[in-house]
PDB file of N, CA and C in Angstrom:
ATOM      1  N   UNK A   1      43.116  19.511-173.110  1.00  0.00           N
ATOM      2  CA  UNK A   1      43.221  19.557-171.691  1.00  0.00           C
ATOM      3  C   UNK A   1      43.616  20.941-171.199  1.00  0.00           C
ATOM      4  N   UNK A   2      44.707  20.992-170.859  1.00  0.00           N
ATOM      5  CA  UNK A   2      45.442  22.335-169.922  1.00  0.00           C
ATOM      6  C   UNK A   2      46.259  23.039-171.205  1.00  0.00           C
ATOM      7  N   UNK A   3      46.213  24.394-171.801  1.00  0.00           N
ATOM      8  CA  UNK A   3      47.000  24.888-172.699  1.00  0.00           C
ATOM      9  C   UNK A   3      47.645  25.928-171.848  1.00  0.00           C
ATOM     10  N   UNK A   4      48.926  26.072-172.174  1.00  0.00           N
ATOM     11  CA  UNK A   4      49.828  26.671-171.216  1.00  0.00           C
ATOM     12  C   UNK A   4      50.106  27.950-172.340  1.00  0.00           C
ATOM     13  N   UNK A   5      50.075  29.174-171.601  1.00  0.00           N
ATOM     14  CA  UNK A   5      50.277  30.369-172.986  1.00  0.00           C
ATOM     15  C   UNK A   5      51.232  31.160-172.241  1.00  0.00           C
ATOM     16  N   UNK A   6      52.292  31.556-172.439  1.00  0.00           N
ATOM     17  CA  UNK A   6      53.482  32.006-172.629  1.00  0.00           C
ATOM     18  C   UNK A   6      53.278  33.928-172.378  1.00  0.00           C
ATOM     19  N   UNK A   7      53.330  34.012-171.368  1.00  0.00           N
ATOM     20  CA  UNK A   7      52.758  35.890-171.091  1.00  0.00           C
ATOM     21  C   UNK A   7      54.233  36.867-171.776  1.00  0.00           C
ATOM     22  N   UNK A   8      53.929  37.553-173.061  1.00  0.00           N
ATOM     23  CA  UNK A   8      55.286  38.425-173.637  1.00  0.00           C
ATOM     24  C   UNK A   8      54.670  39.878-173.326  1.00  0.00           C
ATOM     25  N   UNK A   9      55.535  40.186-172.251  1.00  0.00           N
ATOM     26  CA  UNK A   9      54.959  41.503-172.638  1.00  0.00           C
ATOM     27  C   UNK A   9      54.832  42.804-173.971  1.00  0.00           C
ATOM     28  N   UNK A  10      54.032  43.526-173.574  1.00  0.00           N
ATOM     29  CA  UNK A  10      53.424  44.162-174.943  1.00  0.00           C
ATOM     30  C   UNK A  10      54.993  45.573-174.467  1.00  0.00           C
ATOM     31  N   UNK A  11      55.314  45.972-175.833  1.00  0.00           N
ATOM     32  CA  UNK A  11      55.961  47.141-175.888  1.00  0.00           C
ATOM     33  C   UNK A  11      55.511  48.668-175.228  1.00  0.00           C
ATOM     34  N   UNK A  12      56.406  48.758-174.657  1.00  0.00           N
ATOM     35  CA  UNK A  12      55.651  50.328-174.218  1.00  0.00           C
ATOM     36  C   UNK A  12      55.076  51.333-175.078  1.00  0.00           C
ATOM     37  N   UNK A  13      54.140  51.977-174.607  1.00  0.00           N
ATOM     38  CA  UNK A  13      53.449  52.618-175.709  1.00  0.00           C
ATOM     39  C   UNK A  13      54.382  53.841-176.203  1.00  0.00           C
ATOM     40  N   UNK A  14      55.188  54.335-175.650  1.00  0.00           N
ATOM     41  CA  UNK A  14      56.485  54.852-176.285  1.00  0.00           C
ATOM     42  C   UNK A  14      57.515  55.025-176.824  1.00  0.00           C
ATOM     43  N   UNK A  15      57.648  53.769-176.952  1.00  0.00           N
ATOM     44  CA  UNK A  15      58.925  53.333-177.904  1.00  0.00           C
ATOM     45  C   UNK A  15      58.657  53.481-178.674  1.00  0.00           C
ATOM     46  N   UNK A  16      59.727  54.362-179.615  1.00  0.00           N
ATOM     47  CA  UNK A  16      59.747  55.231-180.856  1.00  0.00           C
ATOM     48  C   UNK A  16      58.968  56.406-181.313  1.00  0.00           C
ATOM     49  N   UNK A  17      58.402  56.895-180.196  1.00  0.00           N
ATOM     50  CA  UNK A  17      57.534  57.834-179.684  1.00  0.00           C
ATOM     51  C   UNK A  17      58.107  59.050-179.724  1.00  0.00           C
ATOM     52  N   UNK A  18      58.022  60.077-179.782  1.00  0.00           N
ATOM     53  CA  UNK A  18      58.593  61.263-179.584  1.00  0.00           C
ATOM     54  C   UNK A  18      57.713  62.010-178.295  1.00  0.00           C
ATOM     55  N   UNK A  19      58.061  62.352-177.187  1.00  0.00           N
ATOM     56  CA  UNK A  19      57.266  62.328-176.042  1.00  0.00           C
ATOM     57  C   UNK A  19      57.571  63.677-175.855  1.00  0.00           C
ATOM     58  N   UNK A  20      56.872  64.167-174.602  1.00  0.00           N
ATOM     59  CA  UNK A  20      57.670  65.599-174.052  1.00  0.00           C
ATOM     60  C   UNK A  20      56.827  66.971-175.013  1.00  0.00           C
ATOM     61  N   UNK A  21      57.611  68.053-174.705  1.00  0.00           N
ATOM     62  CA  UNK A  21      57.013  69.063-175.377  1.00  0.00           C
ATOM     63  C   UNK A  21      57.220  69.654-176.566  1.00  0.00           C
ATOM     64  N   UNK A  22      56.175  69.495-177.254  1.00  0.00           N
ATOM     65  CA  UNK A  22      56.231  69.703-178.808  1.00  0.00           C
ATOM     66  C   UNK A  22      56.822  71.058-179.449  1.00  0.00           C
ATOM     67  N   UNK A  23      57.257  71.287-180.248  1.00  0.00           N
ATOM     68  CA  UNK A  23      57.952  72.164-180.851  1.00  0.00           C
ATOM     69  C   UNK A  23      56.481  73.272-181.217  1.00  0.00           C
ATOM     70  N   UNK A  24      57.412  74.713-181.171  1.00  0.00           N
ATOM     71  CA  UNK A  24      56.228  75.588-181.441  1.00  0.00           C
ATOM     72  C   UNK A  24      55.723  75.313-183.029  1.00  0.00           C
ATOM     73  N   UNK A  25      54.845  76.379-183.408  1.00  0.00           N
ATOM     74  CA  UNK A  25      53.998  76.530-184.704  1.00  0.00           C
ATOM     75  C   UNK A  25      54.864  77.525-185.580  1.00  0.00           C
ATOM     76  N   UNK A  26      54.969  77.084-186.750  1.00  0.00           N
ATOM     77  CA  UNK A  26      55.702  77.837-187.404  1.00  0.00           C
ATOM     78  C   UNK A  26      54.900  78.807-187.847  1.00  0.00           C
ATOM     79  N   UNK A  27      55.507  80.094-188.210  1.00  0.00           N
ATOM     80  CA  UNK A  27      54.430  81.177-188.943  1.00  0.00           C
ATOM     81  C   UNK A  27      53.950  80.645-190.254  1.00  0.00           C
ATOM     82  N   UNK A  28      54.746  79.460-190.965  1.00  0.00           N
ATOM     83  CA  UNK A  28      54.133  79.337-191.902  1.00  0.00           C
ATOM     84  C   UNK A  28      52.850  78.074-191.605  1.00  0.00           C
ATOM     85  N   UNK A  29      52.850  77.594-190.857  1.00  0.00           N
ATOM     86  CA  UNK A  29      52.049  76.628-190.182  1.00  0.00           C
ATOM     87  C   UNK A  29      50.625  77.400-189.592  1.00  0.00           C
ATOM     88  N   UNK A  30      51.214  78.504-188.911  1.00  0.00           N
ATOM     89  CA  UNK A  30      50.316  79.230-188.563  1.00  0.00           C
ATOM     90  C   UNK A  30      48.769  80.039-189.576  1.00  0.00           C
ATOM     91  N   UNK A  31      49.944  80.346-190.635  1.00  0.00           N
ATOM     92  CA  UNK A  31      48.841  81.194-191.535  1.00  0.00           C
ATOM     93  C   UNK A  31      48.121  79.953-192.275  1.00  0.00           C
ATOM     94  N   UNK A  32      48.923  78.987-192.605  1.00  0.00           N
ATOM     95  CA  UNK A  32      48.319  77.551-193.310  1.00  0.00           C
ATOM     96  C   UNK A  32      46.823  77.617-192.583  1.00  0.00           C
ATOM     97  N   UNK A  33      46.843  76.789-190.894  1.00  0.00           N
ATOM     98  CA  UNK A  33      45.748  76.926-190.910  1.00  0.00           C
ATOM     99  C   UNK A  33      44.698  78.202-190.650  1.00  0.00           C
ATOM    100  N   UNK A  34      45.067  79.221-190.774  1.00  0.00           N
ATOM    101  CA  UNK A  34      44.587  80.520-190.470  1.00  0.00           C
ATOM    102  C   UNK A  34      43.315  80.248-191.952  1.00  0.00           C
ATOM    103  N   UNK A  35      44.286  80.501-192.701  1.00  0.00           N
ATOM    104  CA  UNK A  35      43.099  80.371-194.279  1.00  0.00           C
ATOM    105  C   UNK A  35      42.504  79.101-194.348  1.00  0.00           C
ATOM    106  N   UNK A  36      42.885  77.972-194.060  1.00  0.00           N
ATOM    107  CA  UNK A  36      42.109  76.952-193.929  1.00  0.00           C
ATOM    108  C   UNK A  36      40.940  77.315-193.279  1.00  0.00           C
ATOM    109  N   UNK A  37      40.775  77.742-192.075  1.00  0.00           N
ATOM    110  CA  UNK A  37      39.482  77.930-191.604  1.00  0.00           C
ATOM    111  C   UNK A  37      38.864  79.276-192.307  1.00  0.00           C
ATOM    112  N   UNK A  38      39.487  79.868-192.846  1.00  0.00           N
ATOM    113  CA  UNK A  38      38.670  81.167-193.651  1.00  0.00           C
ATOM    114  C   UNK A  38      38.074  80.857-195.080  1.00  0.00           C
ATOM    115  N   UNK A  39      38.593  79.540-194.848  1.00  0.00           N
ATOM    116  CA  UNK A  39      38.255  78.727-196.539  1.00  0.00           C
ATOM    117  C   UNK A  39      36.673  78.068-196.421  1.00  0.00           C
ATOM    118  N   UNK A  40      36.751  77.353-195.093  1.00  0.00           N
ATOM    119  CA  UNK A  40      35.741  77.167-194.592  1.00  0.00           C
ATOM    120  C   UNK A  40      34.525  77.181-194.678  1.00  0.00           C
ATOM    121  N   UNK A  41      35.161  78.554-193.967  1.00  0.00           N
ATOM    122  CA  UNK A  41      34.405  79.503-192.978  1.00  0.00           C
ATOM    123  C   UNK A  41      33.514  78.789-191.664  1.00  0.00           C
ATOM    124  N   UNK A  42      35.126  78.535-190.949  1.00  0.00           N
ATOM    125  CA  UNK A  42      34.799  77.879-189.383  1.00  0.00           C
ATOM    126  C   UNK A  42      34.946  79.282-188.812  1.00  0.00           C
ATOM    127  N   UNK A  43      34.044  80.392-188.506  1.00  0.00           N
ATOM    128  CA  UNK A  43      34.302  81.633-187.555  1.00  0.00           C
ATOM    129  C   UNK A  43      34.864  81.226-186.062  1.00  0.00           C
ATOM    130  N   UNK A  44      33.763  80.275-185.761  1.00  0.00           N
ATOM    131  CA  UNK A  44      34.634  80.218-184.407  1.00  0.00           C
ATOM    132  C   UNK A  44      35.596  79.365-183.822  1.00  0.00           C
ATOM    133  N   UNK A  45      36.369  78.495-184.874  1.00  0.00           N
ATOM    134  CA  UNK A  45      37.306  78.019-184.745  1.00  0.00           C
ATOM    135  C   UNK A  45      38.678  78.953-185.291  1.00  0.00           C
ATOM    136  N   UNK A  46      38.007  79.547-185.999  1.00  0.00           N
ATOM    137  CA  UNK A  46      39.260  80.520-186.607  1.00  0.00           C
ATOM    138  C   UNK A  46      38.909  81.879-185.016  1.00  0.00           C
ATOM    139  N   UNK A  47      38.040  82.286-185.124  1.00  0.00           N
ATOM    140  CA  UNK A  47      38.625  83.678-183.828  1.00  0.00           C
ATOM    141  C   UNK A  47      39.212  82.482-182.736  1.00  0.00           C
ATOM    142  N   UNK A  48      38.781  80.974-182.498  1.00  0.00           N
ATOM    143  CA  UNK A  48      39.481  80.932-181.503  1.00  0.00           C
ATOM    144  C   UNK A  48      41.143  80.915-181.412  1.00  0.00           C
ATOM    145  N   UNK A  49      41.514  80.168-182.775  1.00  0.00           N
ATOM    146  CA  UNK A  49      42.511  79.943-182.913  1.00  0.00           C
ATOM    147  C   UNK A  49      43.261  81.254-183.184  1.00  0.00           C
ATOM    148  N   UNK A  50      43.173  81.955-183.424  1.00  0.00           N
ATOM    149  CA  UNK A  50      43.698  83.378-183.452  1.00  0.00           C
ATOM    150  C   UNK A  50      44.166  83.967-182.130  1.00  0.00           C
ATOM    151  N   UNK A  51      42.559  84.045-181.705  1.00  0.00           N
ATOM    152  CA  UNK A  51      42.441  84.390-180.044  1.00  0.00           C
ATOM    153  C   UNK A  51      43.542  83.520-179.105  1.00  0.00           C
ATOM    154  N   UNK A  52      44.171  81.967-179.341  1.00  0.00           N
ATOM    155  CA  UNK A  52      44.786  81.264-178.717  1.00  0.00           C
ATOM    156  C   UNK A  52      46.504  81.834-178.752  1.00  0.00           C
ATOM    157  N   UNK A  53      46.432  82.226-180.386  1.00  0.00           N
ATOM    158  CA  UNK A  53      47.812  82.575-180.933  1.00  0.00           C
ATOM    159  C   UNK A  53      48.266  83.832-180.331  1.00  0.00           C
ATOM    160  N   UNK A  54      46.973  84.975-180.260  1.00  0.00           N
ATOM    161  CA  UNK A  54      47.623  86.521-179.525  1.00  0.00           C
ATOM    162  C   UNK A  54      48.273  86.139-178.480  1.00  0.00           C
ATOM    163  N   UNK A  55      47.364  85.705-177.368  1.00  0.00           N
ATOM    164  CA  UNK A  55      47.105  85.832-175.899  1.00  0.00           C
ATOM    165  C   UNK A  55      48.325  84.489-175.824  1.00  0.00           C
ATOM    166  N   UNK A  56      48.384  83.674-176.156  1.00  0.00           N
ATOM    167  CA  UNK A  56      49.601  82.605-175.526  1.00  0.00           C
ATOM    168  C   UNK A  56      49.022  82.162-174.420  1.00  0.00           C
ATOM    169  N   UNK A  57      47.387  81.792-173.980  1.00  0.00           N
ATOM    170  CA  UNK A  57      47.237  81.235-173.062  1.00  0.00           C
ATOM    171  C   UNK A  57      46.643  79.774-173.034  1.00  0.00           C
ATOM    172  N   UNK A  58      46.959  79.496-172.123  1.00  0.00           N
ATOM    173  CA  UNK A  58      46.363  77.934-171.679  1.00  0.00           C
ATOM    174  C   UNK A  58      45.358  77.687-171.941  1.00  0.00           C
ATOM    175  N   UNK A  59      45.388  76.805-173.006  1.00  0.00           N
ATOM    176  CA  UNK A  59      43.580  75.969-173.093  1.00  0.00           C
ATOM    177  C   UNK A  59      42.544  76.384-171.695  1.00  0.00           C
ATOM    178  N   UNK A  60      43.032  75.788-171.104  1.00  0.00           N
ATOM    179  CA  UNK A  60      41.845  76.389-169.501  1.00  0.00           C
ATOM    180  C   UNK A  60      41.180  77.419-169.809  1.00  0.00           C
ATOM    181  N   UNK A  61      42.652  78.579-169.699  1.00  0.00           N
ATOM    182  CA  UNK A  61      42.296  80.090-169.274  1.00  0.00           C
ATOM    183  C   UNK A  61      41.640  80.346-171.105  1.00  0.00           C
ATOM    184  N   UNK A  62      41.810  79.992-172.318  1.00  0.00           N
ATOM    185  CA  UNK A  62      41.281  80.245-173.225  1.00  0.00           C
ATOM    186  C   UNK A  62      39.925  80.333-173.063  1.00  0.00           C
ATOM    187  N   UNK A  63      39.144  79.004-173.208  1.00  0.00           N
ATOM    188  CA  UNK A  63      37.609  78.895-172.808  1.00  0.00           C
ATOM    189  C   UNK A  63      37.052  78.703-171.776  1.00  0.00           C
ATOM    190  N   UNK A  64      37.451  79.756-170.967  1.00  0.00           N
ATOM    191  CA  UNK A  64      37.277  80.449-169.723  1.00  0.00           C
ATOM    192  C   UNK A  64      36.929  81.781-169.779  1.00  0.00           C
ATOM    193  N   UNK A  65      37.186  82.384-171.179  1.00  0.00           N
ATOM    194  CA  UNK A  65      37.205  84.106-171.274  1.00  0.00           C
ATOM    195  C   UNK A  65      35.918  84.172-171.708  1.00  0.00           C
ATOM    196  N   UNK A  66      35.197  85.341-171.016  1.00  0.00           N
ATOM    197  CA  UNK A  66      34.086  86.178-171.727  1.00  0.00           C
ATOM    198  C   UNK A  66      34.219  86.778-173.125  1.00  0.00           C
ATOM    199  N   UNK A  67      33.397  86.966-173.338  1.00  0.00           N
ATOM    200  CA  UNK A  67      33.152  88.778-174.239  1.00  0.00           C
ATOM    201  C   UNK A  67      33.607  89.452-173.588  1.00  0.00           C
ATOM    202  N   UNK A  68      32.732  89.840-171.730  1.00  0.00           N
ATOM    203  CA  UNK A  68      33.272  91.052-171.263  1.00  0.00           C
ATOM    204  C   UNK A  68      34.862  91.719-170.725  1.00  0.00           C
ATOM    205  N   UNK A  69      35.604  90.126-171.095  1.00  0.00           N
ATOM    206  CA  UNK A  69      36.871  89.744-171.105  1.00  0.00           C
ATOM    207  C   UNK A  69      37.741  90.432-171.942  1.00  0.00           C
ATOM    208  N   UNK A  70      36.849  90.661-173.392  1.00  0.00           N
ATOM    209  CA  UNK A  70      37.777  91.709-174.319  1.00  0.00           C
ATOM    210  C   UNK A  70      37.381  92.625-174.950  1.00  0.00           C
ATOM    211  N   UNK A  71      36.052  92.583-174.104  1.00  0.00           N
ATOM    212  CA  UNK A  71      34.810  93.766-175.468  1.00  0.00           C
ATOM    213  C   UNK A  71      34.467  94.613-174.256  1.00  0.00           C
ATOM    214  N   UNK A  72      34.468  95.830-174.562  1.00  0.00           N
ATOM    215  CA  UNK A  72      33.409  97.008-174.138  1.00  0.00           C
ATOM    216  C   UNK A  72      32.486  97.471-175.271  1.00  0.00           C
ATOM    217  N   UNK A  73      31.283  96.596-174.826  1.00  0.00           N
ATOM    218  CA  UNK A  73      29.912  96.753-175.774  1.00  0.00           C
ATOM    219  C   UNK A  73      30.433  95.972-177.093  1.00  0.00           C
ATOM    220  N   UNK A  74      29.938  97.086-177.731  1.00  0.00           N
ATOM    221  CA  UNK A  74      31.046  96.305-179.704  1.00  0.00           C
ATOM    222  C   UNK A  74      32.038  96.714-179.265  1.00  0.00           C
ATOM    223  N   UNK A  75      32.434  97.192-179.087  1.00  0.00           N
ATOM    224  CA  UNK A  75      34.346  97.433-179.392  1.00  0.00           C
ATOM    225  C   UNK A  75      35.225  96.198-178.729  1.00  0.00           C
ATOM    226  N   UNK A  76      35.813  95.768-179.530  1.00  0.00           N
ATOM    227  CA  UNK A  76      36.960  94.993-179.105  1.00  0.00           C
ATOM    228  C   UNK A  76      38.365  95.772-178.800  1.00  0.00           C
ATOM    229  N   UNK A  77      38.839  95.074-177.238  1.00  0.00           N
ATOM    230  CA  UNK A  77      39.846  95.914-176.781  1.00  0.00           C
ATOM    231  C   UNK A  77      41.189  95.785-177.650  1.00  0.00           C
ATOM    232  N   UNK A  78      41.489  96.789-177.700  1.00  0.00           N
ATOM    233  CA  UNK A  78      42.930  96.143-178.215  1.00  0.00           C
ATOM    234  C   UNK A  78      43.993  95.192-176.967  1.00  0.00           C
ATOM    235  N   UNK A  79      43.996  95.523-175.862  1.00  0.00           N
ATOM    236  CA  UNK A  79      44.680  94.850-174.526  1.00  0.00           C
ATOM    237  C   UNK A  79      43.865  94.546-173.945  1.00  0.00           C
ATOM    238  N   UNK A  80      43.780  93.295-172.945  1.00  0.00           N
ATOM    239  CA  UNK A  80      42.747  92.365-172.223  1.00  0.00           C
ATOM    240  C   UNK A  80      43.825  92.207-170.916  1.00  0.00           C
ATOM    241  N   UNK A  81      43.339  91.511-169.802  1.00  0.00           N
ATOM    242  CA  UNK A  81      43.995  91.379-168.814  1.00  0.00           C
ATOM    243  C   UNK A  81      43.077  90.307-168.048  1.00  0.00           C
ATOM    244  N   UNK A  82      43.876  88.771-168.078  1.00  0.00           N
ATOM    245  CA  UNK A  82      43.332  88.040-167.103  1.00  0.00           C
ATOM    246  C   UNK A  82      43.814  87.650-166.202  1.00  0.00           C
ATOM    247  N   UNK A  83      43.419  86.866-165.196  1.00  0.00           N
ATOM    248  CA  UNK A  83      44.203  85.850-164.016  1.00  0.00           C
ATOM    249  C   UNK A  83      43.947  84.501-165.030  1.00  0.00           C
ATOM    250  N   UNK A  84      45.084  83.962-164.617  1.00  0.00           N
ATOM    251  CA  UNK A  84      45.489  82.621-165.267  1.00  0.00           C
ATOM    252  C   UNK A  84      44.768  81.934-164.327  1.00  0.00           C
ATOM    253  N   UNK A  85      44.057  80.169-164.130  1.00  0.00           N
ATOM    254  CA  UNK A  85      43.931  79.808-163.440  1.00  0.00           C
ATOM    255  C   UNK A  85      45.033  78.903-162.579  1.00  0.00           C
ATOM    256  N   UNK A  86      46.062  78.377-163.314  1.00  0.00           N
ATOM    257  CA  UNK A  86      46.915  78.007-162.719  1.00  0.00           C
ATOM    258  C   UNK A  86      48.398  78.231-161.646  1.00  0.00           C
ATOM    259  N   UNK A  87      48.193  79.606-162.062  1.00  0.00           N
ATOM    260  CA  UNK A  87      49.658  80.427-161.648  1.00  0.00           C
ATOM    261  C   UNK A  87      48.422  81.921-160.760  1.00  0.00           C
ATOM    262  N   UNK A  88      47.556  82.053-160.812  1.00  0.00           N
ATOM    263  CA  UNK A  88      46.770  83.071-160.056  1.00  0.00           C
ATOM    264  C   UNK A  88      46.918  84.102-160.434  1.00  0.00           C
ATOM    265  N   UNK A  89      48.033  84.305-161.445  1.00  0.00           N
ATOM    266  CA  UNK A  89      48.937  85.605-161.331  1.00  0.00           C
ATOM    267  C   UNK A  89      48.075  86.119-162.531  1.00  0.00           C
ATOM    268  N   UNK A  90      47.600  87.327-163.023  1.00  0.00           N
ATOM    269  CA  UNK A  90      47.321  88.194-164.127  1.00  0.00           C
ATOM    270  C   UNK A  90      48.129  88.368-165.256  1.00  0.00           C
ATOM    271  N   UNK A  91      47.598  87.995-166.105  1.00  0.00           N
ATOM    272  CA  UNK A  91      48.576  87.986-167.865  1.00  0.00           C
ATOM    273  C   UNK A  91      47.820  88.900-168.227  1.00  0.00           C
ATOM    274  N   UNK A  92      48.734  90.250-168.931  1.00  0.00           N
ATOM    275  CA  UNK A  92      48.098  91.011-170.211  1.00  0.00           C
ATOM    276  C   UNK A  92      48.675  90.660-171.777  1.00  0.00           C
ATOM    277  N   UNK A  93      47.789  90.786-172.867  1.00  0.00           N
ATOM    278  CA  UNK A  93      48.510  90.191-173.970  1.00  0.00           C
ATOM    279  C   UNK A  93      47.471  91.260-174.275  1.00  0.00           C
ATOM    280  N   UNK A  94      47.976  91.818-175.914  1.00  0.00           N
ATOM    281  CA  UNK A  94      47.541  92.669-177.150  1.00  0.00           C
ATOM    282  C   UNK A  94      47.015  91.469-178.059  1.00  0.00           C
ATOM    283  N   UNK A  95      45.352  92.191-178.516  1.00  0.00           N
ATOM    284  CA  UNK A  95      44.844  91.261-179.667  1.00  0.00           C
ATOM    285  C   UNK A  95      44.927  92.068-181.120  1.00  0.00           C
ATOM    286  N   UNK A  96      45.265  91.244-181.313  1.00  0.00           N
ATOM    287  CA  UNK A  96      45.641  91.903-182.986  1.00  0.00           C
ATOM    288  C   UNK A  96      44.841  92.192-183.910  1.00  0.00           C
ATOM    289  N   UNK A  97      44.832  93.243-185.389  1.00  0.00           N
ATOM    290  CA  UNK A  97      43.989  93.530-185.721  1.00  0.00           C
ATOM    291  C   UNK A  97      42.785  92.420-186.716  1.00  0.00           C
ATOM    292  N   UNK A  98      43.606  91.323-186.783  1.00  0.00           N
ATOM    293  CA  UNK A  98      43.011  90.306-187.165  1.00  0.00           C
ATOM    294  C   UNK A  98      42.146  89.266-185.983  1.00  0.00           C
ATOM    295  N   UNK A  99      42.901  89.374-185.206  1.00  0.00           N
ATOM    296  CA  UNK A  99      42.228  88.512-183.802  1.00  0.00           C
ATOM    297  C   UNK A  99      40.530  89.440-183.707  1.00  0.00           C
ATOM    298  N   UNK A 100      40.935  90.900-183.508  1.00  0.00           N
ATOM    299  CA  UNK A 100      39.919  91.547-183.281  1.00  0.00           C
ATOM    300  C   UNK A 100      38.876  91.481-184.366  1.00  0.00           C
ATOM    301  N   UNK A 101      39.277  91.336-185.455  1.00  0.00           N
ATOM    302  CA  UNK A 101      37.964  91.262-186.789  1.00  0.00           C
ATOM    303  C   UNK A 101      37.358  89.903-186.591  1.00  0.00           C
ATOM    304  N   UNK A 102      38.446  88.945-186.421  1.00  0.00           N
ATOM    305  CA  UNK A 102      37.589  87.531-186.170  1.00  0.00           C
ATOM    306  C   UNK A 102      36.764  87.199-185.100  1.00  0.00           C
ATOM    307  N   UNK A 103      36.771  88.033-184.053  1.00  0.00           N
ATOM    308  CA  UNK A 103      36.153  87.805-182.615  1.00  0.00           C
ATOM    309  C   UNK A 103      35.176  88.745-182.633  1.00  0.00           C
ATOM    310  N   UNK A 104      35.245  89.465-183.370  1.00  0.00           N
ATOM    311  CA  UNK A 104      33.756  90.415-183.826  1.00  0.00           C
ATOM    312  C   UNK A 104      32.693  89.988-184.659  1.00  0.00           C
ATOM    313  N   UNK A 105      33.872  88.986-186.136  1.00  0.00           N
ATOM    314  CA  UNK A 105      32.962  88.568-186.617  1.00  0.00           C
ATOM    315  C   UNK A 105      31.788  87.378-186.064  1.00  0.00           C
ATOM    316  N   UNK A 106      32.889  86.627-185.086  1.00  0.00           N
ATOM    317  CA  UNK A 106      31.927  85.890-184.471  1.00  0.00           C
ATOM    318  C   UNK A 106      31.043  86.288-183.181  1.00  0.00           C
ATOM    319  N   UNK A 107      31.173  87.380-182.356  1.00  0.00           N
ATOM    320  CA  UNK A 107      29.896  88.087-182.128  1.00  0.00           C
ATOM    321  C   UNK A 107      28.916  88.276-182.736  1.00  0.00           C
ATOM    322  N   UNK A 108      28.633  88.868-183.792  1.00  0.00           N
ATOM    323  CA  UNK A 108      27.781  89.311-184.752  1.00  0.00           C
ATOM    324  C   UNK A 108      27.306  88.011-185.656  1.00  0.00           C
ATOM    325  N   UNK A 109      28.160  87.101-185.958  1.00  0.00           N
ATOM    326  CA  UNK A 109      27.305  86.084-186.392  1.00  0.00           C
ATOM    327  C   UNK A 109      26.621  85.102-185.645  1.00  0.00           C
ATOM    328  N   UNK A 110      27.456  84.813-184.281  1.00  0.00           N
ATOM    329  CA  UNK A 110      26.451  84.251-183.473  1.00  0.00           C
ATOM    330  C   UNK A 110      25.357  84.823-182.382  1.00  0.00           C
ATOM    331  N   UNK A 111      25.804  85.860-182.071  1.00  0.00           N
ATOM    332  CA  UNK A 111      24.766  86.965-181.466  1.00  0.00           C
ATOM    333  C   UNK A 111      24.753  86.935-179.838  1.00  0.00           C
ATOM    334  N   UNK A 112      26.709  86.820-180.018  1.00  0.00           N
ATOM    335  CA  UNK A 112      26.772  86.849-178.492  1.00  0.00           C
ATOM    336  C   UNK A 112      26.331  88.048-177.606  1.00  0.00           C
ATOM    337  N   UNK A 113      26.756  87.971-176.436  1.00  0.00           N
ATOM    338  CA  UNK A 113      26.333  89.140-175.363  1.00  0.00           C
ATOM    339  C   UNK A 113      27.450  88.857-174.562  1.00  0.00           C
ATOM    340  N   UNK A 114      27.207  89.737-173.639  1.00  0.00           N
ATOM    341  CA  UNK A 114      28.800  90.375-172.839  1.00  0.00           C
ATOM    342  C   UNK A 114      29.195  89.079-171.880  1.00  0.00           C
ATOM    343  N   UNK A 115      28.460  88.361-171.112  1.00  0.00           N
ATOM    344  CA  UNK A 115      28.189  86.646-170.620  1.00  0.00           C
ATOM    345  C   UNK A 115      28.712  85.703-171.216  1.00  0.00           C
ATOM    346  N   UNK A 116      28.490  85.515-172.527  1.00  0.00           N
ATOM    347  CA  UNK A 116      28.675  84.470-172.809  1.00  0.00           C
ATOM    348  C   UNK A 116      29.809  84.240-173.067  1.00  0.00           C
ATOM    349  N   UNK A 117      30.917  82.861-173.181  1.00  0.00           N
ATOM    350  CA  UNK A 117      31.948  82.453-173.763  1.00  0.00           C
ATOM    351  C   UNK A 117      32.242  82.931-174.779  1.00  0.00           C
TER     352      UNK A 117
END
């Protein structure tokens, strides 16, 4: 006939959760996956992740940047200068000499131009 079912609510999806903002990357965490992707050979996951580590910027403002963002022609700049999109305000950060080999290498292997991402 009529089955009567008993409504329990379900646990919050946070309980026992560790919420909030995550602790930074350790340098040894860092180089871990650094060679992981050189083990690979993910180029453009490794210049990005490099590229993410110099600059300290926001996912957004990350794949948001040009080439012409850090390259004059081949040369990779050593200092870049963007507007953030969230704060409007202009960040400069130094790319390092590893950031710069990996973001070259992936120019040259994918056969970017000054346009593209």
């Amino acid at each position: 006939m009529f089955t009567l079912t008993v409504y329990k609510p379900s646990e919050p999806w946070n309980k026992n959760k560790i919420v909030g903002q995550k602790l930074p990357l350790k340098l040894q965490q860092i180089w871990a996956i650094r060679i992981r992707l050189e083990l690979v050979n993910n180029i453009r996951d490794l210049a990005l992740f490099n590229l993410a580590i110099a600059s300290k910027l926001r996912g957004c403002d990350l794949v948001t940047l040009k080439i012409r963002d850090i390259a004059h022609g081949k040369t990779i700049q050593s200092r870049a200068i963007i507007v953030q999109q969230k704060t409007g305000l202009p960040v400069q950060f130094e790319l390092t000499e590893n950031t710069r080999n990996s973001v070259q290498n992936l120019i040259t292997n994918f056969q970017l131009s000054s346009n593209d991402y």
